[in-house]
Protein backbone atom coordinates (compact mmCIF):
# COMPACT_ATOMS: atom_id res chain seq x y z
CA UNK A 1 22.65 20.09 -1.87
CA UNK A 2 22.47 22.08 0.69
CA UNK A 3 22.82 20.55 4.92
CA UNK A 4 19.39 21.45 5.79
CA UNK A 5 18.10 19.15 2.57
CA UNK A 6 20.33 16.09 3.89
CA UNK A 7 19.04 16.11 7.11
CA UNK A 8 15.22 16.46 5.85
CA UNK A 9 15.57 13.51 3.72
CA UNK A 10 17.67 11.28 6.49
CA UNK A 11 13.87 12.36 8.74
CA UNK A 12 11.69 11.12 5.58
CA UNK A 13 14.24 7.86 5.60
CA UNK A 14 13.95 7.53 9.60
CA UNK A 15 9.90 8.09 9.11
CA UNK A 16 9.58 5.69 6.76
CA UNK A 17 11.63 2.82 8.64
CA UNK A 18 9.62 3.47 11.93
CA UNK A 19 6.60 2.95 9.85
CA UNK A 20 8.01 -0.25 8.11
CA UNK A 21 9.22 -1.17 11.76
CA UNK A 22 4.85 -0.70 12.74
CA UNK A 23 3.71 -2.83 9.53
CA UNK A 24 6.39 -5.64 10.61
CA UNK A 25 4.88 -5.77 13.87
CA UNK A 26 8.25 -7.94 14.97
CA UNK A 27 10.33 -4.91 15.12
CA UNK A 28 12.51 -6.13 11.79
CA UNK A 29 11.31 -2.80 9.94
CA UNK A 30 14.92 -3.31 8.65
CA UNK A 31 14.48 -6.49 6.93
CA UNK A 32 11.33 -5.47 5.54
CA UNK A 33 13.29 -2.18 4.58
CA UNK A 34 16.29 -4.06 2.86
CA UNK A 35 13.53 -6.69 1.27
CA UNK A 36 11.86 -4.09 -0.34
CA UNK A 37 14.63 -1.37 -1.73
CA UNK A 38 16.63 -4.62 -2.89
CA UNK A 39 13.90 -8.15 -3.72
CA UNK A 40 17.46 -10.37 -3.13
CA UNK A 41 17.46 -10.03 0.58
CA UNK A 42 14.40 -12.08 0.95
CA UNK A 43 16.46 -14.76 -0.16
CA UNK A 44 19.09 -14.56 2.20
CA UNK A 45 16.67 -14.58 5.55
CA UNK A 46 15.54 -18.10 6.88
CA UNK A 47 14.51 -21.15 4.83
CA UNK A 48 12.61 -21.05 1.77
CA UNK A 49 8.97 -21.95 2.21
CA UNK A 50 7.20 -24.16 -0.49
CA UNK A 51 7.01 -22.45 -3.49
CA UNK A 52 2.86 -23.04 -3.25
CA UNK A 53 2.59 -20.65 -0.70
CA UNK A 54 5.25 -18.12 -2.59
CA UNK A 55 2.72 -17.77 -5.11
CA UNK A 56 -0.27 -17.35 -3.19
CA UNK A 57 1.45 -14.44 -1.72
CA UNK A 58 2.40 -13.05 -5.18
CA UNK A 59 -1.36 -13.62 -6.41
CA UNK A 60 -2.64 -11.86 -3.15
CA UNK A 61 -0.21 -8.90 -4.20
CA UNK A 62 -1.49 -8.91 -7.44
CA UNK A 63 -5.23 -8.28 -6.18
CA UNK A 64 -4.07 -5.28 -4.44
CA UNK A 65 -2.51 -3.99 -7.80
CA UNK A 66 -5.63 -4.77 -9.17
CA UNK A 67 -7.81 -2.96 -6.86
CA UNK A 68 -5.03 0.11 -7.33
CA UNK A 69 -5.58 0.05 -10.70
CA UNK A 70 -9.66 0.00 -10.42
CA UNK A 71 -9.02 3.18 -8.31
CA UNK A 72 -6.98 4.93 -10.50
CA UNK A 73 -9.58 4.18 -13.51
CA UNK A 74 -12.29 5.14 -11.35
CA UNK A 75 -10.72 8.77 -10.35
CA UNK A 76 -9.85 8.77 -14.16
CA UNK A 77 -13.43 8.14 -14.74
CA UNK A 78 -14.47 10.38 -12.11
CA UNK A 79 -12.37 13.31 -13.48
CA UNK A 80 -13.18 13.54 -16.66
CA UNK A 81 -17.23 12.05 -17.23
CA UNK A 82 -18.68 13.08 -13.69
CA UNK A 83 -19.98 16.54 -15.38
CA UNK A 84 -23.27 17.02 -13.70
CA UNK A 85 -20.97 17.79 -10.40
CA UNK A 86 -18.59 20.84 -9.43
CA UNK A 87 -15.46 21.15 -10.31
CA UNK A 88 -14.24 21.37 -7.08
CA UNK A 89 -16.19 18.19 -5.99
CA UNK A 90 -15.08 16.17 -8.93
CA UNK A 91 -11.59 16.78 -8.29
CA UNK A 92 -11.60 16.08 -4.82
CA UNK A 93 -13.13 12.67 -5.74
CA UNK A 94 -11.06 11.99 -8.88
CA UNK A 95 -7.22 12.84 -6.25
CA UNK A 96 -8.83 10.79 -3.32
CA UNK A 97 -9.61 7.80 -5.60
CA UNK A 98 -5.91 8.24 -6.91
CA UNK A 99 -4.67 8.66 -3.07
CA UNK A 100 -6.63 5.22 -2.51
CA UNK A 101 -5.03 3.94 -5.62
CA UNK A 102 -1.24 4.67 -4.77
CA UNK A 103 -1.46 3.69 -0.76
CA UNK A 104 -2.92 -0.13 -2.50
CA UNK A 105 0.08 -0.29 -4.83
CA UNK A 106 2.13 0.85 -1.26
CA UNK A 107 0.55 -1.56 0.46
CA UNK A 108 0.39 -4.32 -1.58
CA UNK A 109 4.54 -4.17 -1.74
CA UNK A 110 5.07 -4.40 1.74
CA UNK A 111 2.26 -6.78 2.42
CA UNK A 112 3.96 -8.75 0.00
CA UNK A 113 7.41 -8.73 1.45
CA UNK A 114 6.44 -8.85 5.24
CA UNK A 115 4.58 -12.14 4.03
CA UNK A 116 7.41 -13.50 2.58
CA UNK A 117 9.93 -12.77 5.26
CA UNK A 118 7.11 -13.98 7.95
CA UNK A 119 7.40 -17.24 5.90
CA UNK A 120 11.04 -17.70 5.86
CA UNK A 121 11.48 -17.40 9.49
CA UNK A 122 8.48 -19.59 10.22
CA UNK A 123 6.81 -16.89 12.25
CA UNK A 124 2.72 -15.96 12.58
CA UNK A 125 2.13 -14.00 8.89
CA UNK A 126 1.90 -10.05 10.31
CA UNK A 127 -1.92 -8.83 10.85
CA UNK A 128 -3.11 -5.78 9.27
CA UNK A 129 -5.55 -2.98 9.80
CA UNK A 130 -5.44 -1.86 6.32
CA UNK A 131 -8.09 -3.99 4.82
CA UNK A 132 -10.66 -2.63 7.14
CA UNK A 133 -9.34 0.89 6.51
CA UNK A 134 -9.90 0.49 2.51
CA UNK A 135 -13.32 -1.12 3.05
CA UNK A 136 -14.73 1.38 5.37
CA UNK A 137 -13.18 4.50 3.10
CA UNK A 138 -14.90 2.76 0.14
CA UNK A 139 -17.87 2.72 1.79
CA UNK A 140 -17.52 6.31 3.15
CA UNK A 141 -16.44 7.35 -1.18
CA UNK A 142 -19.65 5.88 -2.17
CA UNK A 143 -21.94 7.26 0.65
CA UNK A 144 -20.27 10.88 -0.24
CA UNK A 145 -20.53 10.01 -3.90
CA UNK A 146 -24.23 9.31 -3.74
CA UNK A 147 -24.95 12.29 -2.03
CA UNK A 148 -23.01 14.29 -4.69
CA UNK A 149 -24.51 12.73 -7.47
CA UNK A 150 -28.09 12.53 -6.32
C-alpha cells in the first residue's frame, strides 16, 4: 500500500468521525464511533436504561431497515418493469431509490446507537433532520416519477 493510499483513507476515517461527531450533536462522535464499529461499547457507557425502552429503539431501527428494504425493491422494481420509460431515466430512478435505500440502512445504525448511548447517560435523545430529508425526497421521487411516467 502505497503512503498516498494511507493517508486518503485516515481523511475518509477523519470525514466520517466529524460527521458522526454532527449526528451526536454532544460532540461524543467517538462514542458513537466505538458503539458502532464494536456493539460492546454501548455497554460500558452510563447505566443501563429499562430494557422497554431498549426495544423500542431496536423496533424503531427496524422500521428504517424496513423502509431500506422497500427502496431497494422499489429501484429493483423500477429497473427492471418500468419499460415504457428511457433507459437513461429508469436507471437514474432505479440507483437513486438504491442511494435512498443504503443512506436508511446508514441511518438507521447510527440512529440506533446515538439513541442508545443518549439513554445511558440520561441525556435529551439527539434530534434529527433526516426524517424530513427522506420525506421531502420521496415526495420530490414521486413528483419526478409521475412526470416520467405520465
Amino acid at each position: 500500500m502505497t503512503e498516498g493510499t494511507t493517508v486518503a483513507q485516515v481523511s475518509a476515517l477523519s470525514t466520517l468521525r466529524r460527521a458522526l461527531d454532527r449526528v451526536a450533536g454532544r460532540g461524543d462522535g467517538g462514542d458513537l464511533w466505538r458503539a458502532v464499529r464494536d456493539p460492546r461499547t454501548i455497554q460500558r457507557v452510563g447505566s443501563r436504561p429499562d430494557y422497554r425502552f431498549s426495544l423500542a429503539n431496536e423496533r424503531t431501527f427496524l422500521a428504517w431497515i424496513r423502509t431500506a428494504l422497500a427502496f431497494s425493491a422499489a429501484g429493483l422494481a423500477v429497473a427492471q418493469f418500468l419499460t415504457e420509460v428511457s433507459a437513461g431515466w429508469r436507471t437514474a430512478i432505479a440507483v437513486a431509490l438504491v442511494v435512498m435505500s443504503a443512506a436508511c440502512s446508514v441511518w438507521g445504525l447510527l440512529h440506533l446507537t446515538s439513541t442508545e448511548l443518549a439513554m445511558r447517560q440520561g441525556v435529551e435523545l439527539p434530534a434529527s433532520r433526516v426524517p424530513t430529508v427522506l420525506a421531502l425526497s420521496t415526495a420530490l421521487g414521486a413528483l419526478i416519477l409521475i412526470a416520467v411516467v405520465v
